[in-house]
N, C-alpha and C. Protein backbone atom coordinates (compact mmCIF):
# COMPACT_ATOMS: atom_id res chain seq x y z
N UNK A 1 -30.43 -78.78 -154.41
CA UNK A 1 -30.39 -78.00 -153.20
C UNK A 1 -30.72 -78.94 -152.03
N UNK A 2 -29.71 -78.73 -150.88
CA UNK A 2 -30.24 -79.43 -149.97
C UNK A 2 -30.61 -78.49 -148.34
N UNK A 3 -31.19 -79.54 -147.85
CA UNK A 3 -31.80 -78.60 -146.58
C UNK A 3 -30.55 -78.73 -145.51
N UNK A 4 -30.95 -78.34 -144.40
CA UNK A 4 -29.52 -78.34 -143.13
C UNK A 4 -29.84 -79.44 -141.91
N UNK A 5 -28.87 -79.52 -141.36
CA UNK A 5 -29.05 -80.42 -140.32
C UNK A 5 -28.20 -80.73 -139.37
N UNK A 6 -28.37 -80.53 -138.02
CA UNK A 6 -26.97 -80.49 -136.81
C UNK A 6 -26.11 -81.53 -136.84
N UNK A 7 -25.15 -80.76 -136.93
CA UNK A 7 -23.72 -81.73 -136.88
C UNK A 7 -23.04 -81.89 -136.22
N UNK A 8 -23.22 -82.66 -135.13
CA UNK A 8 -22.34 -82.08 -133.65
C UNK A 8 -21.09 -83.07 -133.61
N UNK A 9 -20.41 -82.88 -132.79
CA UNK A 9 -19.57 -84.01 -132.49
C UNK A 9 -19.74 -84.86 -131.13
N UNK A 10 -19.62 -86.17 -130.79
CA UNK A 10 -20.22 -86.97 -130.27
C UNK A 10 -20.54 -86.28 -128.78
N UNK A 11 -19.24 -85.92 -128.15
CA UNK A 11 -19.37 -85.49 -126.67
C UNK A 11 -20.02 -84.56 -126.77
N UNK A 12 -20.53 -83.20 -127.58
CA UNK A 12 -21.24 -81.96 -127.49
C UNK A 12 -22.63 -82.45 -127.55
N UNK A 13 -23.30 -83.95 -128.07
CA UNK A 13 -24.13 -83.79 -128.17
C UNK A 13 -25.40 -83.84 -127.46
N UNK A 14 -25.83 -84.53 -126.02
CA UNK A 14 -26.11 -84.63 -125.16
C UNK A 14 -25.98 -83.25 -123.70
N UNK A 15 -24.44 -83.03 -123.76
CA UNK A 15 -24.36 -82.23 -122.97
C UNK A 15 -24.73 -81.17 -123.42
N UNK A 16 -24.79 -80.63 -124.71
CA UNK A 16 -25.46 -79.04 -124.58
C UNK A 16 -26.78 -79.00 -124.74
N UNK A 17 -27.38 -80.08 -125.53
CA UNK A 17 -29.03 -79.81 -125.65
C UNK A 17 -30.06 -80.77 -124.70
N UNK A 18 -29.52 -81.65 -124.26
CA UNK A 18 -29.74 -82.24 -123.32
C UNK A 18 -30.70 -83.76 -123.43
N UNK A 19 -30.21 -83.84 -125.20
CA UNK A 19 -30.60 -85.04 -126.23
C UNK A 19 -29.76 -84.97 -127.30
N UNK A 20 -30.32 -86.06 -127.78
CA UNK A 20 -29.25 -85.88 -128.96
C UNK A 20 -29.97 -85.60 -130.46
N UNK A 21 -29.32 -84.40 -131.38
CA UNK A 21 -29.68 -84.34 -132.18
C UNK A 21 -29.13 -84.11 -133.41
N UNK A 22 -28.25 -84.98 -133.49
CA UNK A 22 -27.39 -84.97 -134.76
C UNK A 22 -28.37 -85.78 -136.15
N UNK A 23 -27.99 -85.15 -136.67
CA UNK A 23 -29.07 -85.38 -138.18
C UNK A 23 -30.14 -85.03 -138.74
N UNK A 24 -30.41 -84.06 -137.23
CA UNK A 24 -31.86 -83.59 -137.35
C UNK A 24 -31.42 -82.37 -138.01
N UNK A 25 -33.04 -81.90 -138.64
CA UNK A 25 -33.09 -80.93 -139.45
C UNK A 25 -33.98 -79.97 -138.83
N UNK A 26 -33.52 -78.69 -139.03
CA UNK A 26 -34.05 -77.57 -138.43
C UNK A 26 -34.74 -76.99 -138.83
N UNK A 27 -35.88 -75.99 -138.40
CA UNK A 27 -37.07 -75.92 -139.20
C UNK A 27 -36.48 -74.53 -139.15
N UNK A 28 -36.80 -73.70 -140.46
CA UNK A 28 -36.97 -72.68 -140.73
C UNK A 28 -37.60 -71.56 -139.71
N UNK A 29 -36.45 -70.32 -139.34
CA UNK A 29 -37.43 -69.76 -138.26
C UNK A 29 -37.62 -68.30 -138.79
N UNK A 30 -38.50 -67.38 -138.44
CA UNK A 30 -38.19 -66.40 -138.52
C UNK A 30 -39.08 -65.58 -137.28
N UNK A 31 -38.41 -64.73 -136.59
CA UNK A 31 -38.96 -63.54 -135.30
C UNK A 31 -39.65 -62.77 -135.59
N UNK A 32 -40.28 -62.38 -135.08
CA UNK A 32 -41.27 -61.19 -135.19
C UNK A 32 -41.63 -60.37 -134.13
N UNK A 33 -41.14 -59.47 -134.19
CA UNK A 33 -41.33 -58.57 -132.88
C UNK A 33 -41.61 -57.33 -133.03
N UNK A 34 -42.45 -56.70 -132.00
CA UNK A 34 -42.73 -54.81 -132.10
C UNK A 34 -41.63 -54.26 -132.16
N UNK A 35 -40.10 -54.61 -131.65
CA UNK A 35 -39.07 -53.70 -131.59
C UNK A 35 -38.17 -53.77 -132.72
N UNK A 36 -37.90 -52.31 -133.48
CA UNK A 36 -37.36 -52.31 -134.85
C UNK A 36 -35.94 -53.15 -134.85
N UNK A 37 -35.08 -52.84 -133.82
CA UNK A 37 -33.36 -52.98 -133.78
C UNK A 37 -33.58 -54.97 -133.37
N UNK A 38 -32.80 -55.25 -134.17
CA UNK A 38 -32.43 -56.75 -133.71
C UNK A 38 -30.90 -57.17 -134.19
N UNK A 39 -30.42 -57.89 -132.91
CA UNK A 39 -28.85 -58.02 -133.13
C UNK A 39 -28.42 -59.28 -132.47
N UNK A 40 -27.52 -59.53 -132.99
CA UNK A 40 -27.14 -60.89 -132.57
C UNK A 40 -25.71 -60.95 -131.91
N UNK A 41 -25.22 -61.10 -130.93
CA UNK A 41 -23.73 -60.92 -130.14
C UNK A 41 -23.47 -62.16 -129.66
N UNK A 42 -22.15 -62.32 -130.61
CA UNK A 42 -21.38 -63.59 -130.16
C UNK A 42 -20.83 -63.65 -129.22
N UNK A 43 -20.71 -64.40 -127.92
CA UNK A 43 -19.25 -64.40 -127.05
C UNK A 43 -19.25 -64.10 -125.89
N UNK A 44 -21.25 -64.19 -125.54
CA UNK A 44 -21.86 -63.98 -124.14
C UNK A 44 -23.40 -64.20 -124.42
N UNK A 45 -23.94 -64.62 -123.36
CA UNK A 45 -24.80 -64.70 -123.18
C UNK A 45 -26.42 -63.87 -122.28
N UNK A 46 -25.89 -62.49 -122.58
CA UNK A 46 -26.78 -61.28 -121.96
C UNK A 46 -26.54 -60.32 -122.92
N UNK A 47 -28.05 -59.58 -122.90
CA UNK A 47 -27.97 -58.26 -123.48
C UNK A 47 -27.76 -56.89 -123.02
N UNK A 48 -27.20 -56.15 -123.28
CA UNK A 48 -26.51 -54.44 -122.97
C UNK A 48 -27.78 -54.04 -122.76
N UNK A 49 -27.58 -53.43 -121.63
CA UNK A 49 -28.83 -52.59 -120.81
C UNK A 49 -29.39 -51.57 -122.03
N UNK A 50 -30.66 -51.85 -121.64
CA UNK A 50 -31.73 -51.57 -122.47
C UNK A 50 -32.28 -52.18 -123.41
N UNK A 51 -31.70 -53.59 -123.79
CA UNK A 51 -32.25 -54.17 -125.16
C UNK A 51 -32.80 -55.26 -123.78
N UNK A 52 -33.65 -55.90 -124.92
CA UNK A 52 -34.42 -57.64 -124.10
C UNK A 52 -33.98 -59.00 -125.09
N UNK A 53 -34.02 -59.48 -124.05
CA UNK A 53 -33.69 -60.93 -124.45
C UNK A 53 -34.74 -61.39 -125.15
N UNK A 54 -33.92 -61.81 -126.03
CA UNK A 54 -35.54 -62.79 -127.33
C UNK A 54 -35.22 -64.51 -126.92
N UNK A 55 -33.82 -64.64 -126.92
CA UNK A 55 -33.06 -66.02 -126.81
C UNK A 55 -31.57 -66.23 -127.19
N UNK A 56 -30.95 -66.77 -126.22
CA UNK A 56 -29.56 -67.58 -125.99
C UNK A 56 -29.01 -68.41 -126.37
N UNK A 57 -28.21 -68.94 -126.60
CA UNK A 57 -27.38 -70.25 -127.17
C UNK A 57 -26.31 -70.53 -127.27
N UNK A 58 -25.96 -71.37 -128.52
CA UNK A 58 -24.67 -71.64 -128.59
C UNK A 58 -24.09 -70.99 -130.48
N UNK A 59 -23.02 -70.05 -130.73
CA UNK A 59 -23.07 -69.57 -131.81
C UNK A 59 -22.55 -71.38 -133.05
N UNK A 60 -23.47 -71.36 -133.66
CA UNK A 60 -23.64 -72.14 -134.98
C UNK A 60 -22.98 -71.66 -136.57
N UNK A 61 -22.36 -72.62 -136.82
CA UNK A 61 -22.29 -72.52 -138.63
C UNK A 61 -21.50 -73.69 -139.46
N UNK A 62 -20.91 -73.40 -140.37
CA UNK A 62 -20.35 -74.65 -140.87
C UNK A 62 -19.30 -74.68 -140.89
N UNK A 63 -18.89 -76.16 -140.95
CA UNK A 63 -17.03 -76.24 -140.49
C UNK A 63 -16.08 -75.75 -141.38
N UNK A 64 -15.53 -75.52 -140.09
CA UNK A 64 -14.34 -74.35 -141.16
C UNK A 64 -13.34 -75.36 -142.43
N UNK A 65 -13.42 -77.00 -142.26
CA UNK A 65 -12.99 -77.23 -143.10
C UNK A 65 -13.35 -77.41 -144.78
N UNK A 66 -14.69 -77.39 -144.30
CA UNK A 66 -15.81 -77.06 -145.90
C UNK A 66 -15.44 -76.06 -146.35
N UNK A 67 -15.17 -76.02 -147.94
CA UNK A 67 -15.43 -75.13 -149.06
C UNK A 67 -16.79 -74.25 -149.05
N UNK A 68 -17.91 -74.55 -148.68
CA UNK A 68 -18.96 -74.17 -148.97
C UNK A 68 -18.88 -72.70 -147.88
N UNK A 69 -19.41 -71.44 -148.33
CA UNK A 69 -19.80 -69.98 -147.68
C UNK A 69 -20.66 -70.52 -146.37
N UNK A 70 -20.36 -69.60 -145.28
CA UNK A 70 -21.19 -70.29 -143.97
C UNK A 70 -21.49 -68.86 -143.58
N UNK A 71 -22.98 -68.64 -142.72
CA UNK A 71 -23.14 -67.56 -141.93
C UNK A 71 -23.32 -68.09 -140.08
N UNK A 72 -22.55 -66.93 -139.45
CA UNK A 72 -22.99 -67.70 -138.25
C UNK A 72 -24.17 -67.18 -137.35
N UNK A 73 -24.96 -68.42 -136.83
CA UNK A 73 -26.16 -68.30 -136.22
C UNK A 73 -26.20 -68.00 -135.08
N UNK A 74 -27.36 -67.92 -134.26
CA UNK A 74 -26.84 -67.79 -132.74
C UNK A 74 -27.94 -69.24 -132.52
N UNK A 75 -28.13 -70.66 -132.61
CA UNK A 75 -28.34 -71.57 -132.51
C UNK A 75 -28.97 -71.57 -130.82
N UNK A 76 -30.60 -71.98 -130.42
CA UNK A 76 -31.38 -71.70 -129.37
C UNK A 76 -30.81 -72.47 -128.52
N UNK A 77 -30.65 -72.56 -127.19
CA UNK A 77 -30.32 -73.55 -126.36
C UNK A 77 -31.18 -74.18 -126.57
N UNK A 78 -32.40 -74.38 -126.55
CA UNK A 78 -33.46 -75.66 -126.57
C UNK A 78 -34.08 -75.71 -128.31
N UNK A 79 -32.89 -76.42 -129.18
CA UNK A 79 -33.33 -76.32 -130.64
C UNK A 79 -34.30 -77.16 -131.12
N UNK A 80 -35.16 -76.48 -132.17
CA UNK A 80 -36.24 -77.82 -132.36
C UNK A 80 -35.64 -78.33 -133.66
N UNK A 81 -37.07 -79.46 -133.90
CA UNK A 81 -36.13 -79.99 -135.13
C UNK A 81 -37.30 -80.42 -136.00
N UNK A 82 -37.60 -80.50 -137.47
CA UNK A 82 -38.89 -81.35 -137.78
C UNK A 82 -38.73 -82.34 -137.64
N UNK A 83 -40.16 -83.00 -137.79
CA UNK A 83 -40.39 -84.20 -137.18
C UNK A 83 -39.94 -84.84 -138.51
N UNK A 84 -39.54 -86.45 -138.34
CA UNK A 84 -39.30 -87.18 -139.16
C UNK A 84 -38.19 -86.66 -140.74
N UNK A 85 -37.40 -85.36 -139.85
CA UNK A 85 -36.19 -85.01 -140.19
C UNK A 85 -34.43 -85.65 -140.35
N UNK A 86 -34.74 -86.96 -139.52
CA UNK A 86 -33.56 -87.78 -139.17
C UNK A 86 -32.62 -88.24 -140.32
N UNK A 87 -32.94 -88.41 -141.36
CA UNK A 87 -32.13 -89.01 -142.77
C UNK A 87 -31.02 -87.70 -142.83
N UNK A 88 -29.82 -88.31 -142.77
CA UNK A 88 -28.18 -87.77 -143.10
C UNK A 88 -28.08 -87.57 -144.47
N UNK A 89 -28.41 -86.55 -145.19
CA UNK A 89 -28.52 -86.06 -146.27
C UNK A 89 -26.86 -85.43 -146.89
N UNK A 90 -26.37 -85.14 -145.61
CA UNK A 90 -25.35 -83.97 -145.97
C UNK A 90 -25.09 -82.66 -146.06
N UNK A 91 -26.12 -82.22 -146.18
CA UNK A 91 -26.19 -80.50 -146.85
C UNK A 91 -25.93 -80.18 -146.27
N UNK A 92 -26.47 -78.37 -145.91
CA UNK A 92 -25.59 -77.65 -144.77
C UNK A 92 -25.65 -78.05 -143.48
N UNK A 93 -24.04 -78.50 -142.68
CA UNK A 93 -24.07 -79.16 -141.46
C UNK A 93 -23.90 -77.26 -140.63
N UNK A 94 -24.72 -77.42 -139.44
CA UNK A 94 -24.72 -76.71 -138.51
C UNK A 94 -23.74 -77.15 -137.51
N UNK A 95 -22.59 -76.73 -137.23
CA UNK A 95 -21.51 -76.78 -135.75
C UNK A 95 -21.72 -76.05 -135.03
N UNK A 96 -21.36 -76.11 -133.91
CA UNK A 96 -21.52 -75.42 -132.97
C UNK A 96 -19.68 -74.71 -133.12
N UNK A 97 -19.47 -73.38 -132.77
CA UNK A 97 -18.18 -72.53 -133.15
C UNK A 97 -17.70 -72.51 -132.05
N UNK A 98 -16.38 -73.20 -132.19
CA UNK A 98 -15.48 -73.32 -130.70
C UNK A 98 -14.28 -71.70 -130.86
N UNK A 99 -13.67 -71.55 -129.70
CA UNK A 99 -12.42 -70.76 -130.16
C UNK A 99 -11.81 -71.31 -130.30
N UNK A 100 -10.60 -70.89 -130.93
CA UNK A 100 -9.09 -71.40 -131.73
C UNK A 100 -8.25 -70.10 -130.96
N UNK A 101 -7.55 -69.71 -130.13
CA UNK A 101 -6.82 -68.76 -130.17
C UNK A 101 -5.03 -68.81 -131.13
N UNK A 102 -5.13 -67.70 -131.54
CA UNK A 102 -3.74 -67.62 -132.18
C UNK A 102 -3.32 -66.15 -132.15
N UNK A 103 -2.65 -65.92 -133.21
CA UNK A 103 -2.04 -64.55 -133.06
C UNK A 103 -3.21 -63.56 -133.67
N UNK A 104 -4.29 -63.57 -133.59
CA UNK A 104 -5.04 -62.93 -133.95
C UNK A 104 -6.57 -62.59 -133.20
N UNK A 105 -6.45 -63.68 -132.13
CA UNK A 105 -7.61 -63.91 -131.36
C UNK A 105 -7.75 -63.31 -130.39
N UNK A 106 -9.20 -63.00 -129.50
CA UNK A 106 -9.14 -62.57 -127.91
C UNK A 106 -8.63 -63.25 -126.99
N UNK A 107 -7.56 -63.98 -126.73
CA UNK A 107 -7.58 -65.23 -125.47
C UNK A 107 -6.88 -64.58 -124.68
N UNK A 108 -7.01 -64.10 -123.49
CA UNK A 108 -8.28 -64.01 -122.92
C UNK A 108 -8.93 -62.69 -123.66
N UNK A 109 -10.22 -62.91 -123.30
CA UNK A 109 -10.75 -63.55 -122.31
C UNK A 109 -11.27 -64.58 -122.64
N UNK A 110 -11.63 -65.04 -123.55
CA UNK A 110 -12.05 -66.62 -124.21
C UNK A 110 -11.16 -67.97 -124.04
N UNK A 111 -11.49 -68.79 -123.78
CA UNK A 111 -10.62 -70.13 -124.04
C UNK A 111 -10.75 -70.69 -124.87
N UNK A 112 -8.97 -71.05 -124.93
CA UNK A 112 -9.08 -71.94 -126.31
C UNK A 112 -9.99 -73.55 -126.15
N UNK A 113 -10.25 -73.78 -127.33
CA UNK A 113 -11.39 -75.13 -127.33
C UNK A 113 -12.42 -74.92 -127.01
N UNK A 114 -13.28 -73.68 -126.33
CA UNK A 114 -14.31 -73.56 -125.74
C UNK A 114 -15.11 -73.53 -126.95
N UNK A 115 -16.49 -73.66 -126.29
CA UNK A 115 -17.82 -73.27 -127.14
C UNK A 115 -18.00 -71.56 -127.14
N UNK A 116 -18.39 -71.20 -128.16
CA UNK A 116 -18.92 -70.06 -127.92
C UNK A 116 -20.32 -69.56 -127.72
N UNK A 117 -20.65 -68.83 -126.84
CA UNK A 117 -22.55 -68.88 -126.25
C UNK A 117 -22.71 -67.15 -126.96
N UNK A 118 -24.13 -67.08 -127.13
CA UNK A 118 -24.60 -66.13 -127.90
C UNK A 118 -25.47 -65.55 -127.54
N UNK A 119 -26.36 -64.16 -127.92
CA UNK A 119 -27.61 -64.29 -127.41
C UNK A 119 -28.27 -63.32 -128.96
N UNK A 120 -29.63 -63.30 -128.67
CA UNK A 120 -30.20 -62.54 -129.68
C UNK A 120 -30.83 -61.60 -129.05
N UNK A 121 -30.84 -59.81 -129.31
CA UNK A 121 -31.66 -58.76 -128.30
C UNK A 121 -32.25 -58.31 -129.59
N UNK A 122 -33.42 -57.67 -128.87
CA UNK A 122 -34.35 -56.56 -129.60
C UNK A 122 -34.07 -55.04 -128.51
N UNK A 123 -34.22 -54.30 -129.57
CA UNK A 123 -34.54 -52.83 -129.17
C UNK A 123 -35.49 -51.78 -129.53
């Protein structure tokens, strides 16, 4: 079994987190909050009146050219990483999920090649 670790591609990596963190490994998170409802919406970055913002980003998972099952994340704009996490192991790579439009897609309103941004609400 192996652990995960961001896999960006060279130009994404700087400009979205505002360092670079390819290879790093992500620490295990989990939320905890008083409000029962929690949801995750791909494809914007705000929550529908009445829920609150927990946190934003960029939607995450693994490349679509891997065999391996992927779930997608909503990946924090400001991601942490453990410390002394840097060794390229391989295991599950985290991408950041661009659109592809085709005959099946929203375009518009999305662009093709874009990143997709996310957010996480409680209710």
């Amino acid at each position: 079994m192996y652990g995960a670790e961001y896999q960006f591609e060279t130009i994404d990596r700087n400009y979205f987190f505002g360092r670079d963190i390819l290879n790093q490994d992500p620490p295990c998170a989990v939320c905890r909050t008083r409000r029962s409802s929690v949801m995750m919406i791909p494809g914007t970055n705000q929550c529908p009146d009445g829920w609150t913002l927990e946190y934003h980003g960029y939607l995450s998972g693994g490349h679509a050219g891997h065999t391996s099952s992927t779930e997608f994340i909503c990946l924090d704009a400001d991601p942490e990483v453990i410390l002394g996490g840097s060794v390229s192991s391989e295991g599950k790579l985290f991408y950041i999920s661009e659109v592809r439009c085709g005959s099946s897609s929203l375009c518009p309103p999305y662009i093709n090649g874009r990143e997709l941004t996310c957010v996480v609400c409680t209710k």
